[in-house]
Protein backbone atom coordinates (compact mmCIF):
# COMPACT_ATOMS: atom_id res chain seq x y z
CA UNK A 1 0.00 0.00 0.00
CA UNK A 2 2.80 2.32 0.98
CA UNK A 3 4.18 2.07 -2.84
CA UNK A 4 1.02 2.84 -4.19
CA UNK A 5 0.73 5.84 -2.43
CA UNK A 6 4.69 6.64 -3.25
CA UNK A 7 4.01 5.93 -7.04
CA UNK A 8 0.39 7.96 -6.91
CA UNK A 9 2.15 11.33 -4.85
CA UNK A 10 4.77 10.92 -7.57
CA UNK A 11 2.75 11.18 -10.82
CA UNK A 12 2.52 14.46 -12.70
CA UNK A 13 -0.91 15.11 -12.25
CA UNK A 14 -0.66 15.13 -8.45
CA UNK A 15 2.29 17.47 -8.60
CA UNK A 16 0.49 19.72 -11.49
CA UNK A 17 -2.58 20.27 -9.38
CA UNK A 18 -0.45 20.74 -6.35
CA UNK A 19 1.52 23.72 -8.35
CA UNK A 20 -1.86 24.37 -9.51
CA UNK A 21 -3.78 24.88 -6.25
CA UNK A 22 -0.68 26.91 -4.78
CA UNK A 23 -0.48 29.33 -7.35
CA UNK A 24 -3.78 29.64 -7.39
CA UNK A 25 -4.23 30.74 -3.59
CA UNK A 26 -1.62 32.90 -4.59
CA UNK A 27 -2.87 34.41 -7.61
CA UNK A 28 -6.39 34.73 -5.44
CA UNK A 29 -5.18 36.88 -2.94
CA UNK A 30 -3.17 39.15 -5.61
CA UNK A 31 -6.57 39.72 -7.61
CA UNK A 32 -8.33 40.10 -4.08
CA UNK A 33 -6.47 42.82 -3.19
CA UNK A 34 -6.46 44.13 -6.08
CA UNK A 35 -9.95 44.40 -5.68
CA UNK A 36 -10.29 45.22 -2.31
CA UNK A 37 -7.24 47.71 -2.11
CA UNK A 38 -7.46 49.68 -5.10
CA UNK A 39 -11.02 48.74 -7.36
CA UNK A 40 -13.56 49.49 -4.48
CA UNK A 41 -12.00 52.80 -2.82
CA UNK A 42 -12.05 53.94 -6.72
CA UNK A 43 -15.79 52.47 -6.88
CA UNK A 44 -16.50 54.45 -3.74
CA UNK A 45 -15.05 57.86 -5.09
CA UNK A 46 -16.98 57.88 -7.82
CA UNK A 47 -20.00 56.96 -6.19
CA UNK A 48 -19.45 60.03 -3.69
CA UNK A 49 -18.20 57.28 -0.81
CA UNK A 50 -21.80 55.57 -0.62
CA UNK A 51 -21.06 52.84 1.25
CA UNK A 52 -23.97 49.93 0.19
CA UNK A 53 -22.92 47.56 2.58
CA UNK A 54 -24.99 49.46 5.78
CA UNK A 55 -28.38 49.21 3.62
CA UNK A 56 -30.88 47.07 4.85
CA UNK A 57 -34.57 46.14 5.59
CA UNK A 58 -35.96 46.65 9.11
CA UNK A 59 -38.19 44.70 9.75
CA UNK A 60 -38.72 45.19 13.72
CA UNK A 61 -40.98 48.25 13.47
CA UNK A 62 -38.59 50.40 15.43
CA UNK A 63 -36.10 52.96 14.01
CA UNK A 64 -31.87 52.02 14.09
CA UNK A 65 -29.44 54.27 12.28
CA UNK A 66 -26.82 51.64 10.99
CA UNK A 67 -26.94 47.79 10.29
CA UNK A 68 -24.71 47.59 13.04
CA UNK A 69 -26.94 48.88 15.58
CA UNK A 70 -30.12 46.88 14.75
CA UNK A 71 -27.60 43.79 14.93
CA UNK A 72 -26.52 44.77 17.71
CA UNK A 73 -30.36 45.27 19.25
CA UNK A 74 -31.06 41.75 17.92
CA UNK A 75 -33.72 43.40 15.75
CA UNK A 76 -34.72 41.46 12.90
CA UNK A 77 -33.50 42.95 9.58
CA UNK A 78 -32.49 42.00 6.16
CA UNK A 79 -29.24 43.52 4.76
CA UNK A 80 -29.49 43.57 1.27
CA UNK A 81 -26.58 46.29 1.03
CA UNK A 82 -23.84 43.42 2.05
CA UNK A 83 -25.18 41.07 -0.39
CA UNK A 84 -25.14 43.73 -3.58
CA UNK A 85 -21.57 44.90 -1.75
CA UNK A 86 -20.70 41.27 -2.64
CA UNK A 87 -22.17 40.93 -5.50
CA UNK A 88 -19.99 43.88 -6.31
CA UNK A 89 -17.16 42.72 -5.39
CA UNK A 90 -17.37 39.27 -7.27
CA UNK A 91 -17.85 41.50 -10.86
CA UNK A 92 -15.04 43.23 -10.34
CA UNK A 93 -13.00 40.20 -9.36
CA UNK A 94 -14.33 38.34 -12.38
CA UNK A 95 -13.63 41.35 -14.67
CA UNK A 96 -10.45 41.72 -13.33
CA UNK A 97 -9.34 37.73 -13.90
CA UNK A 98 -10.66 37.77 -17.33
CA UNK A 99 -8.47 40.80 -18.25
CA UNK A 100 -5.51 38.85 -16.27
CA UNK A 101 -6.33 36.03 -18.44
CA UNK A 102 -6.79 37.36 -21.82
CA UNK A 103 -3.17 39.40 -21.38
CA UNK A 104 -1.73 35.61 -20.63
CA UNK A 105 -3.22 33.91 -22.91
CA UNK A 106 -2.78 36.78 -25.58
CA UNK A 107 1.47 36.35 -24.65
CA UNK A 108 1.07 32.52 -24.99
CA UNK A 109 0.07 32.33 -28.51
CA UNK A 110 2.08 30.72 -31.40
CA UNK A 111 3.25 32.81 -33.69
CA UNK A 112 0.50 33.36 -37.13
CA UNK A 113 0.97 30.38 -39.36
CA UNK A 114 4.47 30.04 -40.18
CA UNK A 115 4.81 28.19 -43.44
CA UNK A 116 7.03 24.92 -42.80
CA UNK A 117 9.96 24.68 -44.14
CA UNK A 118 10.54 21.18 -44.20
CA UNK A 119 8.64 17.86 -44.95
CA UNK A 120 8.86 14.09 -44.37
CA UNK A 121 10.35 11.31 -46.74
CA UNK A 122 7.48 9.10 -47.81
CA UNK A 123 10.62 6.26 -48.42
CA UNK A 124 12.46 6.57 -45.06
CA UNK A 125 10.83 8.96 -42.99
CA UNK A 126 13.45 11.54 -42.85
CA UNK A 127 12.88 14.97 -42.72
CA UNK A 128 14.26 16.91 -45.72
CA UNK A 129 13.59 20.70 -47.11
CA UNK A 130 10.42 21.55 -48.75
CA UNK A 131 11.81 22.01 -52.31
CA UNK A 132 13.94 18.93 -52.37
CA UNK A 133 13.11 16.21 -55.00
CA UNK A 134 15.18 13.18 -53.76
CA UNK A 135 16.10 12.21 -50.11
CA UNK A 136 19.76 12.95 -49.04
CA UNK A 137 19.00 9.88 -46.38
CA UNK A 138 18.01 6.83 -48.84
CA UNK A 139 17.86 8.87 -52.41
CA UNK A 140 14.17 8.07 -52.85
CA UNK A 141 12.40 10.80 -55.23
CA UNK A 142 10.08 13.03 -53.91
CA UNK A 143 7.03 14.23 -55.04
């Protein structure tokens, strides 16, 4: 059993997703903040500093100034403001992965269809330049 595990642990895909998951905690908390730290305050200056997250439904009867004070009261309430301040938040995390994303993915590409420059031997397999018309390996003709 202890070999199986040893040869399991050891296969690429185990290490892959390993890398994979690490980076991606990693990469999570870089977009995060980027979020958090510099999106939102930027969101909330050109909003005029609203902050949505203190809305919310009383539903009590009686009269509380923030969401933190009818918490706080154990009034019954609903606050809708933290759920669109989430909902919020998740956008702009989204928006700013797919940007992230399409800059990697736009730096990974192969370059435009670059003619090739050489083919195989139908004879011996060989590869030879595009124009020749006989193999230098077994002197076959090509076509």
């Amino acid at each position: 059993m202890w070999k199986e595990f040893k040869e399991f642990i050891a296969k690429g895909n185990v290490m892959d997703l390993a890398v994979g998951v690490i980076l991606g905690a990693a990469f999570g908390k870089i977009v995060g903040a980027l979020v958090d730290d510099v999106l939102m305050p930027i969101l909330g200056k050109v909003t005029g500093s609203v902050d949505i997250s203190n809305l919310f439904l009383n539903l009590s009867g009686q009269e509380y100034a923030t969401l933190a004070d009818a918490k706080k009261a154990g009034a019954l309430v609903i606050g809708y403001g933290s759920f669109l301040n989430a909902i919020v938040q998740f956008l702009l995390l989204a928006f700013v992965i797919f940007l992230l994303i399409k800059q990697v993915n736009r730096l990974r590409r192969p370059a435009a269809n670059v003619a090739p420059t050489t083919k195989d031997c139908p004879s011996c397999c060989m590869s030879v330049p595009i124009k020749a018309t006989r193999c230098p390996h077994c002197t076959s003709a090509i076509a």
